[in-house]
Protein backbone atom coordinates (compact mmCIF):
# COMPACT_ATOMS: atom_id res chain seq x y z
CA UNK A 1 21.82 112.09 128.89
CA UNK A 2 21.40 111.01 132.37
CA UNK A 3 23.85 109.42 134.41
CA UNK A 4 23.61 105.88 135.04
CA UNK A 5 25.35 102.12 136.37
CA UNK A 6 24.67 98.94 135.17
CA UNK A 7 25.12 96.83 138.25
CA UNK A 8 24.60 93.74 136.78
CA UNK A 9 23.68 92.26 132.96
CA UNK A 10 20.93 89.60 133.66
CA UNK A 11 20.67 88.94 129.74
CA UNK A 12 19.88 89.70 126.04
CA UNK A 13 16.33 89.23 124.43
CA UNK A 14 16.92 90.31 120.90
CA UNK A 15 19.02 91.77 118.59
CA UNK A 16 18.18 94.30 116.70
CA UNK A 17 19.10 94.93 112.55
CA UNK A 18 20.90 98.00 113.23
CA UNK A 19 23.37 96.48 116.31
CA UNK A 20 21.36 97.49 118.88
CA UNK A 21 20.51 95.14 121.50
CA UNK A 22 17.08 94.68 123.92
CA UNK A 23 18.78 93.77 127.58
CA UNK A 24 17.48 93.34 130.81
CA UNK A 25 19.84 95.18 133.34
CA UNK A 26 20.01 96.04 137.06
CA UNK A 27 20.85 99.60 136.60
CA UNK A 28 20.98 102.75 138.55
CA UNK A 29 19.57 106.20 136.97
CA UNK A 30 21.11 109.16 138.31
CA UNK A 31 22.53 107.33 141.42
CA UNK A 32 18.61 106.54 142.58
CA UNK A 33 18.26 103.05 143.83
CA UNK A 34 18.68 100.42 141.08
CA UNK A 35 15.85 98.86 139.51
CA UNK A 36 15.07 96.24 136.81
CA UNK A 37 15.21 98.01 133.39
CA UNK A 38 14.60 96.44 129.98
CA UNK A 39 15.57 98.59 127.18
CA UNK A 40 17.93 98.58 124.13
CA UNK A 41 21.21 99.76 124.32
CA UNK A 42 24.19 100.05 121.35
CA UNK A 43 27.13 97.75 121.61
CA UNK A 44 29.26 99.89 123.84
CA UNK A 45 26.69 100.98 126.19
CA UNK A 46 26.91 104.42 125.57
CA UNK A 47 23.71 105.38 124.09
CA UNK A 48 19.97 103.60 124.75
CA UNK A 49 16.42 103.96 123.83
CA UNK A 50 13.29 104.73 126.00
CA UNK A 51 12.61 101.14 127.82
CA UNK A 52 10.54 100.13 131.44
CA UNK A 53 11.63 99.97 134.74
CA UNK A 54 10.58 97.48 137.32
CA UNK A 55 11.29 97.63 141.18
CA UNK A 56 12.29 94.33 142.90
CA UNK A 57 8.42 93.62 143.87
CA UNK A 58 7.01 94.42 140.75
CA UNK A 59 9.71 92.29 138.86
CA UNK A 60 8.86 89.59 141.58
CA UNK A 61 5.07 90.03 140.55
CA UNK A 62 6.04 89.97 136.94
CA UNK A 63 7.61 86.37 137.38
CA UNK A 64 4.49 85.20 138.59
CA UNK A 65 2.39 86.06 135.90
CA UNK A 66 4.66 84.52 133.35
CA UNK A 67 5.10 81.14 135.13
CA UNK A 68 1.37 80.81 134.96
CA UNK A 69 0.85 82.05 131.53
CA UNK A 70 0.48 78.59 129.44
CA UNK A 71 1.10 80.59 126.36
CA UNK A 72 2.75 83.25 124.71
């Protein structure tokens, strides 16, 4: 398991039938430099699945794309 810090919880997007939960964190992985990461973790935050990663500018580029999406 690597070794990681949740800097900051920016917020839940789902819940998952067996307690897990889909969050997007600002998290360090192996003390690199954080990142945006949306993944699922279990209640205490001691186990997770596979999930993305996002530096600042792509998260920035990311925000862009869904203000101008009209739908979803």
């Amino acid at each position: 398991m690597k070794k990681y810090n949740i800097y900051k919880h920016i917020g839940n997007l789902s819940q998952l039938n067996n307690e897990w939960i889909k969050e997007l964190n600002f998290i360090s992985w192996d003390d690199r430099e954080p990142v945006y990461d949306i993944r699922t973790w279990n209640t205490e935050h001691t186990a997770y699945g596979k999930g993305v990663t996002l530096i600042a500018s792509q998260m920035a580029i990311l925000k862009i794309l869904l203000n101008e999406m009209t739908t979803f």
